[in-house]
PDB file of N, CA and C in Angstrom:
ATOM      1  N   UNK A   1     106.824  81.101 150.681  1.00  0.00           N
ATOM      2  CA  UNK A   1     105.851  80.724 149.687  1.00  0.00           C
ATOM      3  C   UNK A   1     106.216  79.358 149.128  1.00  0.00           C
ATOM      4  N   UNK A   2     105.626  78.923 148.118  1.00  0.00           N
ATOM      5  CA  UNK A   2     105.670  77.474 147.822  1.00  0.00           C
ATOM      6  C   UNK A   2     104.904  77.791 145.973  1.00  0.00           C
ATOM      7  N   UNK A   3     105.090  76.465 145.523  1.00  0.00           N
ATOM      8  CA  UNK A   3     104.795  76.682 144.214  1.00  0.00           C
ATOM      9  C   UNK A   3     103.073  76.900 144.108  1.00  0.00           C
ATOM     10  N   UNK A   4     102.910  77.474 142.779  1.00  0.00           N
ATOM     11  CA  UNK A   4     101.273  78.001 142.686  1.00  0.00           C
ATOM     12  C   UNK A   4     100.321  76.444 143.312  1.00  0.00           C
ATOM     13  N   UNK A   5      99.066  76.591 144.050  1.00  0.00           N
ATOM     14  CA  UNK A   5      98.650  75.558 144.146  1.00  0.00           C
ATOM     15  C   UNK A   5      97.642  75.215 142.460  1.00  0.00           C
ATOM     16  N   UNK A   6      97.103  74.493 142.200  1.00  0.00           N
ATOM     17  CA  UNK A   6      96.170  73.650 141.510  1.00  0.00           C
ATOM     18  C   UNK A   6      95.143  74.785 141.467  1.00  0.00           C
ATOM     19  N   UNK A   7      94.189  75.367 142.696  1.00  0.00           N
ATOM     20  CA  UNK A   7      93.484  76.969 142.494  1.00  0.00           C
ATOM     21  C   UNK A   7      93.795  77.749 142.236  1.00  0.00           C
ATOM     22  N   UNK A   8      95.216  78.191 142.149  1.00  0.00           N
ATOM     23  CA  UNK A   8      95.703  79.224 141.689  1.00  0.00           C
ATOM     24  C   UNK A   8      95.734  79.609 140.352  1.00  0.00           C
ATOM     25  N   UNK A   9      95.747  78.355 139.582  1.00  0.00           N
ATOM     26  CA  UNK A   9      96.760  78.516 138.453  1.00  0.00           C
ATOM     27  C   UNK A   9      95.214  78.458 137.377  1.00  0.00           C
ATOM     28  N   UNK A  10      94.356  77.530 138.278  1.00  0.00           N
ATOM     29  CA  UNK A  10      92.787  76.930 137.143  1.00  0.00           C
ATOM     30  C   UNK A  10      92.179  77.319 138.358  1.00  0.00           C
ATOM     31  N   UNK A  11      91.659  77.756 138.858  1.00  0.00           N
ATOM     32  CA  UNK A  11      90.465  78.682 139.829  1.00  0.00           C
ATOM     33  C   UNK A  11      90.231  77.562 140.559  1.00  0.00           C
ATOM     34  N   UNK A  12      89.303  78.484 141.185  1.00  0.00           N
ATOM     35  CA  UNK A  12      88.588  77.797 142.419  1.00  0.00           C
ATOM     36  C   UNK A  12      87.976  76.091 142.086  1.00  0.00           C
ATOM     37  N   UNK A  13      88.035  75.305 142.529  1.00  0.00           N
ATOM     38  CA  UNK A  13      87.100  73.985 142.632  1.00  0.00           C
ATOM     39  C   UNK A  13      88.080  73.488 141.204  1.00  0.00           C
ATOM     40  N   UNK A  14      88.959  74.083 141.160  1.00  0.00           N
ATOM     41  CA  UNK A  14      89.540  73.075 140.178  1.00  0.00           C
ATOM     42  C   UNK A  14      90.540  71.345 141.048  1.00  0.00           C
ATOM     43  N   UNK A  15      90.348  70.312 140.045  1.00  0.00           N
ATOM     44  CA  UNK A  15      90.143  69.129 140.518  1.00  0.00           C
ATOM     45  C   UNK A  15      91.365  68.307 139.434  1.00  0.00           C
ATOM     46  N   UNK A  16      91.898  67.504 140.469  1.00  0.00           N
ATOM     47  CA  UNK A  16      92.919  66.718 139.271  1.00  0.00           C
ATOM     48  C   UNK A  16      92.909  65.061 139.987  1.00  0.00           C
ATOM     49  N   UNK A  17      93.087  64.178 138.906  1.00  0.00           N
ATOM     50  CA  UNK A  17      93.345  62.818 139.429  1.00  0.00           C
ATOM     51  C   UNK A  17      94.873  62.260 138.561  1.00  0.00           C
ATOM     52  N   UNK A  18      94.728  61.307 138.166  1.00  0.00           N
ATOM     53  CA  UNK A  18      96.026  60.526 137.715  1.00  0.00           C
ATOM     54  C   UNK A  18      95.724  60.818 136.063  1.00  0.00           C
ATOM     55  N   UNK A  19      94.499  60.791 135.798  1.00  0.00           N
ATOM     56  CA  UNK A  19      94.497  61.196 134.139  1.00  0.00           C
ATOM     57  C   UNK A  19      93.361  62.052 133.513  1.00  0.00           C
ATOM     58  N   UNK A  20      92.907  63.313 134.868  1.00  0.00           N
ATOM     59  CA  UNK A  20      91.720  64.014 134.263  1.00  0.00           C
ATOM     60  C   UNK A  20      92.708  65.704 134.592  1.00  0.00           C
ATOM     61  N   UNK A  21      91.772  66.476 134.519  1.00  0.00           N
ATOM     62  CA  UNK A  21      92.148  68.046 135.034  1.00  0.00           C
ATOM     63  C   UNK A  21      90.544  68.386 135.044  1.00  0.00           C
ATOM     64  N   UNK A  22      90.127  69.198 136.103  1.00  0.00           N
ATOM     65  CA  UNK A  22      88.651  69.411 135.692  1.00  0.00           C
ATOM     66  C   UNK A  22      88.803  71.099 136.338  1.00  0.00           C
ATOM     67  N   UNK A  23      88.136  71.747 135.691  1.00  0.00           N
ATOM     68  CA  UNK A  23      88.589  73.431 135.374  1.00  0.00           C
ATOM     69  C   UNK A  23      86.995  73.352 135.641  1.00  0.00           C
ATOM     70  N   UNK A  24      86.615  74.384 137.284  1.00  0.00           N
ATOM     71  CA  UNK A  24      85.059  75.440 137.249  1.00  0.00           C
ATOM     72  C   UNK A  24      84.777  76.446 136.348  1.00  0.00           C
ATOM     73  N   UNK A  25      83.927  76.642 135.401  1.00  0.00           N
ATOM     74  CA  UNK A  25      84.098  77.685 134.417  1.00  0.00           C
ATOM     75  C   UNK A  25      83.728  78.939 135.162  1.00  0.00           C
ATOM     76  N   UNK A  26      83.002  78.424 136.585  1.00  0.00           N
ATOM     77  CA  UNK A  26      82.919  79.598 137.137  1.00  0.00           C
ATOM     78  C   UNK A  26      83.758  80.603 137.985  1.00  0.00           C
ATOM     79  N   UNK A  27      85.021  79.617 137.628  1.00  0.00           N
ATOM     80  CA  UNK A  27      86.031  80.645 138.256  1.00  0.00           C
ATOM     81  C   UNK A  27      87.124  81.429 137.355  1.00  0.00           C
ATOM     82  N   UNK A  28      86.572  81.127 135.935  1.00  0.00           N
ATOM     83  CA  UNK A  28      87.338  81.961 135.247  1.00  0.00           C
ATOM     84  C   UNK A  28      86.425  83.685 134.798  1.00  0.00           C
ATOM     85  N   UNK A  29      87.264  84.235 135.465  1.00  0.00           N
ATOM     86  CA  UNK A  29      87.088  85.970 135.702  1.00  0.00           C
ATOM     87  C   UNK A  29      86.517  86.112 134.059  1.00  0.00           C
ATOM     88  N   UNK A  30      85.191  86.606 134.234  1.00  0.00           N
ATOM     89  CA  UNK A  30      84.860  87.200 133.230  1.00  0.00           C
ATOM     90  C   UNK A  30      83.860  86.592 132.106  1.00  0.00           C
ATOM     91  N   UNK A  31      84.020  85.271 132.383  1.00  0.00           N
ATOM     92  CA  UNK A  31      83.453  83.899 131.297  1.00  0.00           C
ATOM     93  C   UNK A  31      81.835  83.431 131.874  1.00  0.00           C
ATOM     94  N   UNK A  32      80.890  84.083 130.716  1.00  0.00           N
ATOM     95  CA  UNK A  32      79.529  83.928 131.065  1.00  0.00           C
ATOM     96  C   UNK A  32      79.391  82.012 131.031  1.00  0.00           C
ATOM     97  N   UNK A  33      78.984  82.297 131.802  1.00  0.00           N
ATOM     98  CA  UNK A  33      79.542  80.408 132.042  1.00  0.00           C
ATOM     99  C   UNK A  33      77.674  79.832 131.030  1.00  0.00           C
ATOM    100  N   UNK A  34      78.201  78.337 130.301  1.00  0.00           N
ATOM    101  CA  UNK A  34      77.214  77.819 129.462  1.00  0.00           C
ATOM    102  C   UNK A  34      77.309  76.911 128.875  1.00  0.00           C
ATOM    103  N   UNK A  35      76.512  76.059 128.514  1.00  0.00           N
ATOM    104  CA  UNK A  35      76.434  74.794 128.610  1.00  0.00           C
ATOM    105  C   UNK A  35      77.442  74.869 126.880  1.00  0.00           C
ATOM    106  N   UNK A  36      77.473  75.594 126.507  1.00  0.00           N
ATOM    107  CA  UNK A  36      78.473  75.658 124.699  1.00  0.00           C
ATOM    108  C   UNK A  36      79.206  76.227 124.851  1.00  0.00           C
ATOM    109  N   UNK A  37      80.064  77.238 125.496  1.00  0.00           N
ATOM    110  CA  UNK A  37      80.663  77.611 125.523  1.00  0.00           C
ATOM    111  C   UNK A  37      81.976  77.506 124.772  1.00  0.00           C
ATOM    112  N   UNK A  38      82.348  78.493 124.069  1.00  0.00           N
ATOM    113  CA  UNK A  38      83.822  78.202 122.927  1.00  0.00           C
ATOM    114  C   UNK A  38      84.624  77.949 123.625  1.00  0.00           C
ATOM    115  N   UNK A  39      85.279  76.910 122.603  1.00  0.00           N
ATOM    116  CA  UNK A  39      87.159  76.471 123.653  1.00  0.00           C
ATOM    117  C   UNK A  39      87.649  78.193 123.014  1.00  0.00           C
ATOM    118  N   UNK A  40      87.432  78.801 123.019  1.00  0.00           N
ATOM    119  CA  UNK A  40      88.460  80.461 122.522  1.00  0.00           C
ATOM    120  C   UNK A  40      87.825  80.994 123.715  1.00  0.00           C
ATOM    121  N   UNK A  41      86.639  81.290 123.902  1.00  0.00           N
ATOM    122  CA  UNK A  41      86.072  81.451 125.023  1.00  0.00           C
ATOM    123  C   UNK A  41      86.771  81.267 126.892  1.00  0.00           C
ATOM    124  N   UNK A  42      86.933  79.390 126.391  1.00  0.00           N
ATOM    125  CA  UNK A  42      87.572  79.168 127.965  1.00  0.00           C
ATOM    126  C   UNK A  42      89.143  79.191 127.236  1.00  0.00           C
ATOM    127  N   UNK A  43      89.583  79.133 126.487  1.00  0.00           N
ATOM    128  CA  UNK A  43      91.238  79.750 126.749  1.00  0.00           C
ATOM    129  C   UNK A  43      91.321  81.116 127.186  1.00  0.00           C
ATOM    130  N   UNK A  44      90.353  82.371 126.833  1.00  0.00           N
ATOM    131  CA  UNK A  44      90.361  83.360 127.194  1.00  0.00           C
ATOM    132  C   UNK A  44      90.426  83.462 128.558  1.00  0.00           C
ATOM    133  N   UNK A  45      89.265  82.737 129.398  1.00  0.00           N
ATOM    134  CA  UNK A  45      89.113  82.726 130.537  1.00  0.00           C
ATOM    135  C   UNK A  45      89.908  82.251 131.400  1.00  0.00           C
ATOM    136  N   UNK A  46      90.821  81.561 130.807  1.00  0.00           N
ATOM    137  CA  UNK A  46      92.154  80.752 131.620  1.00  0.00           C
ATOM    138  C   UNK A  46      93.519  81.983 131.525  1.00  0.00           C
ATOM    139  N   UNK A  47      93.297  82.878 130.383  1.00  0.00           N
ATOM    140  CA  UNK A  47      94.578  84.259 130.329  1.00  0.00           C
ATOM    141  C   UNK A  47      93.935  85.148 131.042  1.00  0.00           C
ATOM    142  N   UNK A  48      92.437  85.020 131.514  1.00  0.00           N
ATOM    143  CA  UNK A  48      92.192  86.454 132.657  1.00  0.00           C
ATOM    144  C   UNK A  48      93.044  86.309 133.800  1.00  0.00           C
ATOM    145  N   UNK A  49      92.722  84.809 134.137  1.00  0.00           N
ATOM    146  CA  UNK A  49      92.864  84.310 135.150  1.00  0.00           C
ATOM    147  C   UNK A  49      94.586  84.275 135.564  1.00  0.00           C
ATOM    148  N   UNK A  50      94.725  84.003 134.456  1.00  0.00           N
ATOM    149  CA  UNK A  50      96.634  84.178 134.672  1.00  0.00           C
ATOM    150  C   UNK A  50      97.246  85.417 134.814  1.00  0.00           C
ATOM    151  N   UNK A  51      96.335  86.202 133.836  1.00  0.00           N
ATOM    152  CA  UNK A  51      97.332  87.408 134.225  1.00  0.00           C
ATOM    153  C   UNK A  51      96.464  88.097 135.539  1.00  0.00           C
ATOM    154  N   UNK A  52      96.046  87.809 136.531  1.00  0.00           N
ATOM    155  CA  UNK A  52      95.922  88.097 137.598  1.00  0.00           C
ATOM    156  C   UNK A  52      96.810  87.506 138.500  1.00  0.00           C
ATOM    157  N   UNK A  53      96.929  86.186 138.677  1.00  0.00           N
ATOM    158  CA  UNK A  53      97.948  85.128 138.988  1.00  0.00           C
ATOM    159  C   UNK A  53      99.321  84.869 138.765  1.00  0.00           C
ATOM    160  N   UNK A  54      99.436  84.620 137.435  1.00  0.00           N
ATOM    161  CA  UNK A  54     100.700  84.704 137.425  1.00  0.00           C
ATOM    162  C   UNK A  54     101.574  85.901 136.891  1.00  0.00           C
ATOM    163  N   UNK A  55     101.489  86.427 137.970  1.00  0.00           N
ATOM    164  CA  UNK A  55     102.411  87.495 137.796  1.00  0.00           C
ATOM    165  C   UNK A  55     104.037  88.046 138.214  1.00  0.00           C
ATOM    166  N   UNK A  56     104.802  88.625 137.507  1.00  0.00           N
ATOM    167  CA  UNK A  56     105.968  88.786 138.165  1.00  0.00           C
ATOM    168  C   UNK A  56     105.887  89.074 139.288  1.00  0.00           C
ATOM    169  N   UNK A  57     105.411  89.769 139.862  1.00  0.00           N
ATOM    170  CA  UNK A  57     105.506  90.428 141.797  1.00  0.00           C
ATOM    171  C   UNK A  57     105.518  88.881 142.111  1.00  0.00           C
ATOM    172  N   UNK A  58     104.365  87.942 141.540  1.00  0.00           N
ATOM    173  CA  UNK A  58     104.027  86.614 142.604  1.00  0.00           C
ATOM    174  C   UNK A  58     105.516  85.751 142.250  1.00  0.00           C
ATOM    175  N   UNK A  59     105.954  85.649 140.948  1.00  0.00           N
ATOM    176  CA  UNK A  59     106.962  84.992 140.975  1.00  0.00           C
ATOM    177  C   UNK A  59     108.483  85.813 141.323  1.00  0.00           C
ATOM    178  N   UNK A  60     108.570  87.073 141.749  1.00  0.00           N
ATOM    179  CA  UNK A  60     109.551  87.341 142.326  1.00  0.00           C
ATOM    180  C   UNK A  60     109.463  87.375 144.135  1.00  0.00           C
ATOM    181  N   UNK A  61     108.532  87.270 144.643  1.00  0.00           N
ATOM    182  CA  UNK A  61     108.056  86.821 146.100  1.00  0.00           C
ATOM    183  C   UNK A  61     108.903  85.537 146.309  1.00  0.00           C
ATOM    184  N   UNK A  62     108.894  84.490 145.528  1.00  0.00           N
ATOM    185  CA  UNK A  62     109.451  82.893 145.380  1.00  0.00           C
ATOM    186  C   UNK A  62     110.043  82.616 144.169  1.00  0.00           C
ATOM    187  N   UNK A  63     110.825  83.211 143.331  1.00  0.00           N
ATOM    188  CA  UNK A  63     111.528  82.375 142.339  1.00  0.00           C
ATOM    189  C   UNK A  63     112.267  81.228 142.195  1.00  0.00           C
ATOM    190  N   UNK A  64     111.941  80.439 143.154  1.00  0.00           N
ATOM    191  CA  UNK A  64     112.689  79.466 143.157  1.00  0.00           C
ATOM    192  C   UNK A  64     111.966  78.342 143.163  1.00  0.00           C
ATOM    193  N   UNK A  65     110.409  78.370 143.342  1.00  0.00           N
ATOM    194  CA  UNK A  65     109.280  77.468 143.324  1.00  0.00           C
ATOM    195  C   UNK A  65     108.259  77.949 142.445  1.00  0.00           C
ATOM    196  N   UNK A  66     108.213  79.575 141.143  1.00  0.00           N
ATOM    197  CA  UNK A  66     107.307  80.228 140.659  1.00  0.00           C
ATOM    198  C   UNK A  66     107.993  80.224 139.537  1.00  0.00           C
ATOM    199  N   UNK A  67     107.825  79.734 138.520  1.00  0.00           N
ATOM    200  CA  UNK A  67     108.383  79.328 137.215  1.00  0.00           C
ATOM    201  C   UNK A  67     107.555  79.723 136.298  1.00  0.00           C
ATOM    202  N   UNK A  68     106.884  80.406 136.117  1.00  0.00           N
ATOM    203  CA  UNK A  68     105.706  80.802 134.830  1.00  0.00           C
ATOM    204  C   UNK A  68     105.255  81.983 135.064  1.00  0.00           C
ATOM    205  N   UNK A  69     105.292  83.148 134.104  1.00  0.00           N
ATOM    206  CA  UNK A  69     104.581  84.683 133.906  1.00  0.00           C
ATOM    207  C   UNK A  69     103.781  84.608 133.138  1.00  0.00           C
ATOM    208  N   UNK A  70     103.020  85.104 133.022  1.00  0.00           N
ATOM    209  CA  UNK A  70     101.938  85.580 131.595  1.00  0.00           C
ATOM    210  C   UNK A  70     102.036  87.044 131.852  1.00  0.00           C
ATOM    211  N   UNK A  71     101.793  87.797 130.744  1.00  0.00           N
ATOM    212  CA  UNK A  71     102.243  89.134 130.851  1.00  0.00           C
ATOM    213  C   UNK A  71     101.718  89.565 129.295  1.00  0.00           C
ATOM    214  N   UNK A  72     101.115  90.990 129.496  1.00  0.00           N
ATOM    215  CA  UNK A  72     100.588  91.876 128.427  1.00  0.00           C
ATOM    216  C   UNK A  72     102.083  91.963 127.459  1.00  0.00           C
ATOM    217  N   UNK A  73     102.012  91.570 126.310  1.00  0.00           N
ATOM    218  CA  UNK A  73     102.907  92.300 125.510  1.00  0.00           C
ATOM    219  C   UNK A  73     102.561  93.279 124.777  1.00  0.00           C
ATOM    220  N   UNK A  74     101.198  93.827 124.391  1.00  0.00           N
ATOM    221  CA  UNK A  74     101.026  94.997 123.621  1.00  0.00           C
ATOM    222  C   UNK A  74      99.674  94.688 123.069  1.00  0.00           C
ATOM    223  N   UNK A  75      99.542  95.369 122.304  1.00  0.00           N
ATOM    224  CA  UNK A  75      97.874  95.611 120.611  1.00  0.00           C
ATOM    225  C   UNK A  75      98.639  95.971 119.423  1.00  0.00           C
ATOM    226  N   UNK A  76      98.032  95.650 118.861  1.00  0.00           N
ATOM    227  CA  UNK A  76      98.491  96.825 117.399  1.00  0.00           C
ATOM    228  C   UNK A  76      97.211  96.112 116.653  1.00  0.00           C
ATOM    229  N   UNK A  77      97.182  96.483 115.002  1.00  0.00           N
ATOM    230  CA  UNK A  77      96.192  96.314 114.512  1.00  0.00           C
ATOM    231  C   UNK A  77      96.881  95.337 112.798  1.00  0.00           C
ATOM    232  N   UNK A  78      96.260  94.542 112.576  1.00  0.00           N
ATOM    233  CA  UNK A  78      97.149  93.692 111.472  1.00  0.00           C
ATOM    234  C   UNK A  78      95.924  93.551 110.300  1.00  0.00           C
ATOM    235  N   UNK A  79      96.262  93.491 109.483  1.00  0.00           N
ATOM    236  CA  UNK A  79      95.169  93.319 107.912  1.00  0.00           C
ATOM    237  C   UNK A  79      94.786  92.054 107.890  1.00  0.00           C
ATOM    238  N   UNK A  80      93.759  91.913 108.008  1.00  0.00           N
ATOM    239  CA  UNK A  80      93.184  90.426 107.410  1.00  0.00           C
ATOM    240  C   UNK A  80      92.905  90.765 105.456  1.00  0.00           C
ATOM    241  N   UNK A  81      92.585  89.281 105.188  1.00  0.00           N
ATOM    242  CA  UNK A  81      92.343  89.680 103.460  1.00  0.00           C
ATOM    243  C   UNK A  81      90.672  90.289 103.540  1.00  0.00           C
ATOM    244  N   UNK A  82      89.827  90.325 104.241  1.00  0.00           N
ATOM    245  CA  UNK A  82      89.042  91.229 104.095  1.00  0.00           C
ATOM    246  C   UNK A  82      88.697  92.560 105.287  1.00  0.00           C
ATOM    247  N   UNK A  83      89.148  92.105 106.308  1.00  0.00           N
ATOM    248  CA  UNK A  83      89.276  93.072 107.687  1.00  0.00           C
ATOM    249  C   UNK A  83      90.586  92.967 108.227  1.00  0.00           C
ATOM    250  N   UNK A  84      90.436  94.508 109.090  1.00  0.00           N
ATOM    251  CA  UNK A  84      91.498  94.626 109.808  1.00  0.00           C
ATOM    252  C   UNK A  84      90.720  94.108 111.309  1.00  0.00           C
ATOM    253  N   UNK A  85      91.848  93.615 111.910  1.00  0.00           N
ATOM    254  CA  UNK A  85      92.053  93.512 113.094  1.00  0.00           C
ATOM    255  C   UNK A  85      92.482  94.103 114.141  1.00  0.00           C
ATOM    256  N   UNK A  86      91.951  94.008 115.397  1.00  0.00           N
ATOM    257  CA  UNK A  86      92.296  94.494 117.039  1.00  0.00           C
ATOM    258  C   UNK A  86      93.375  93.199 117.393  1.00  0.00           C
ATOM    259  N   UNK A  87      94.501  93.274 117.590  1.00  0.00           N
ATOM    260  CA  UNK A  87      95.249  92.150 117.731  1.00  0.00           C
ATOM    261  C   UNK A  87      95.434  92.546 119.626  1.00  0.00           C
ATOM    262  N   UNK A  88      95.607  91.597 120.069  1.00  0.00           N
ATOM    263  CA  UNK A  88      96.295  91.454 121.679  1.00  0.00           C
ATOM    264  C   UNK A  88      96.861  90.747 121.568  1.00  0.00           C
ATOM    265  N   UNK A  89      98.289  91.263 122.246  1.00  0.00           N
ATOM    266  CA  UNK A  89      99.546  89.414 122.304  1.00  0.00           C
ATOM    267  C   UNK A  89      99.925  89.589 124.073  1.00  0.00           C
ATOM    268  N   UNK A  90      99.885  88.307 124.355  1.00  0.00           N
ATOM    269  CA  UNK A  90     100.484  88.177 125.703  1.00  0.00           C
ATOM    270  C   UNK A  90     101.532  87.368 125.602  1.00  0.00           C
ATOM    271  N   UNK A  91     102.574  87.355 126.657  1.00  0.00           N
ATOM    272  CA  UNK A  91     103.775  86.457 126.718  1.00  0.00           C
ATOM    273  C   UNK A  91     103.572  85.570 127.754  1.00  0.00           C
ATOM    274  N   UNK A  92     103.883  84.161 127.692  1.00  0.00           N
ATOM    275  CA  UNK A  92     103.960  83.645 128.662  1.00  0.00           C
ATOM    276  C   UNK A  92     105.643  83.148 128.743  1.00  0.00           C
ATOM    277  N   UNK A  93     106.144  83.430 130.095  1.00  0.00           N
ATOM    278  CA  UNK A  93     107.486  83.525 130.252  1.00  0.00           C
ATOM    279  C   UNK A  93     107.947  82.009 131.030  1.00  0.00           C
ATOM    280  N   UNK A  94     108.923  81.005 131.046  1.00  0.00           N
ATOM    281  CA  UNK A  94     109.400  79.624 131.700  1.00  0.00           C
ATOM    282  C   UNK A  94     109.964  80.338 132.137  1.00  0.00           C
ATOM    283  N   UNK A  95     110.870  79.828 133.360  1.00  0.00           N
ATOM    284  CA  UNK A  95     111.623  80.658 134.641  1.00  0.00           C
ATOM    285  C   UNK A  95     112.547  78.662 134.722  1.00  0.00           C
ATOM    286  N   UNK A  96     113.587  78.824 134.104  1.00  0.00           N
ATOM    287  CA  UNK A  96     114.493  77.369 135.141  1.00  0.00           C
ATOM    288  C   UNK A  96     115.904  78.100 135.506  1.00  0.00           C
ATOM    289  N   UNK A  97     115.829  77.813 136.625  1.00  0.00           N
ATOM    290  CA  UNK A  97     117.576  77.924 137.097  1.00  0.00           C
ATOM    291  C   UNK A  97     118.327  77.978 136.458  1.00  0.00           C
ATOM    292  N   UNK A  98     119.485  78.860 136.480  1.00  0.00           N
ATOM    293  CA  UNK A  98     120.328  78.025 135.652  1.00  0.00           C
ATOM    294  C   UNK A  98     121.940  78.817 136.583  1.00  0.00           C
ATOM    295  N   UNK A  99     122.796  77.740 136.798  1.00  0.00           N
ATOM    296  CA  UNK A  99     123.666  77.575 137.840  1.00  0.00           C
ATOM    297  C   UNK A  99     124.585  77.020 136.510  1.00  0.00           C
ATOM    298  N   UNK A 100     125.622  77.959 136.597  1.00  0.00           N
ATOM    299  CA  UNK A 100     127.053  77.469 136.341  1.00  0.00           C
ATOM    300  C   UNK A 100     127.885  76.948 136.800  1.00  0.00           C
ATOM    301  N   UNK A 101     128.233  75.922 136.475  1.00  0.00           N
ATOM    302  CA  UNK A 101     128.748  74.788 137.423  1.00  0.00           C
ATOM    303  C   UNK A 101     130.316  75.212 137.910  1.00  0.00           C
ATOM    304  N   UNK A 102     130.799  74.666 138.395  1.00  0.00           N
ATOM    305  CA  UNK A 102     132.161  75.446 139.242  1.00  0.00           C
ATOM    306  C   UNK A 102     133.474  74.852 138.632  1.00  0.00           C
ATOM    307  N   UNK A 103     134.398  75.211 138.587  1.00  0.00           N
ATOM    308  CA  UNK A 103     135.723  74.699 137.546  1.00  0.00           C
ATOM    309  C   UNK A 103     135.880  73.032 138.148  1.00  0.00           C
ATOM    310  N   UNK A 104     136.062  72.096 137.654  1.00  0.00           N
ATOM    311  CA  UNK A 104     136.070  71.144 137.998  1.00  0.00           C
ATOM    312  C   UNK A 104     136.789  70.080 137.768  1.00  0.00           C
ATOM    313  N   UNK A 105     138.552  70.080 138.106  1.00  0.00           N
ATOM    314  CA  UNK A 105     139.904  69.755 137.404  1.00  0.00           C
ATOM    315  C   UNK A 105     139.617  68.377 136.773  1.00  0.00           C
ATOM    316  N   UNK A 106     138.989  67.513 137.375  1.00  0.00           N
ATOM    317  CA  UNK A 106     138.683  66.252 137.092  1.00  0.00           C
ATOM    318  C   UNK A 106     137.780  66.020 135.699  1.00  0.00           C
ATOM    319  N   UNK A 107     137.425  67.276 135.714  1.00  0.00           N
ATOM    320  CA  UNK A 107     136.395  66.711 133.840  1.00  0.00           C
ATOM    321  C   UNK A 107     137.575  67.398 132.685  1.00  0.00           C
ATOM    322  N   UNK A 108     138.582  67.588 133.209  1.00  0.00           N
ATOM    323  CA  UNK A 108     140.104  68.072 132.019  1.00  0.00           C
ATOM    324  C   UNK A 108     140.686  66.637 132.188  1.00  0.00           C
TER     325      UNK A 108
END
């Protein structure tokens, strides 16, 4: 395997140059695609999309080129000052190497 490509990570027909990123809204799972559409809306649609994608199985297949999880952490329900809330939290996890370097008489 090799690191996530550019479709993987932002869907299908997603597009990059030297200073843009351009994201299909129609490839985010779930997102009635529209000309207004909320940025809460397409962040949502970018965590469907991840937690299909980036997942531990995919980054334990290649850990050594798969550096990022997103992952369900739970619900619970929290008080607002006039409503309660449906809370969802997800984790998104960094993955870097980390190699302990070997005794090395010369740095004493």
């Amino acid at each position: 395997m090799a690191e996530y490509t550019l479709t993987e990570v932002f869907g299908a027909g997603a597009t990059q140059t030297g200073s843009t990123l351009t994201i299909q809204k129609a490839a985010l799972p779930g997102l009635t695609t529209d000309a207004a559409n909320s940025a809460e809306s397409l962040v949502v649609g970018l965590l469907v999309l991840w937690l299909q994608t980036l997942t531990d199985v995919n980054r334990l297949a290649d850990e050594t080129n798969r550096q990022i999880t997103v992952t369900d952490a739970g619900v619970d329900i929290v008080a607002g000052q006039v409503d309660d809330f449906f809370r969802r939290s997800y984790a998104i996890s960094l993955y870097k190497i980390f190699a302990i370097a070997p005794l090395d008489p010369d740095e004493y």
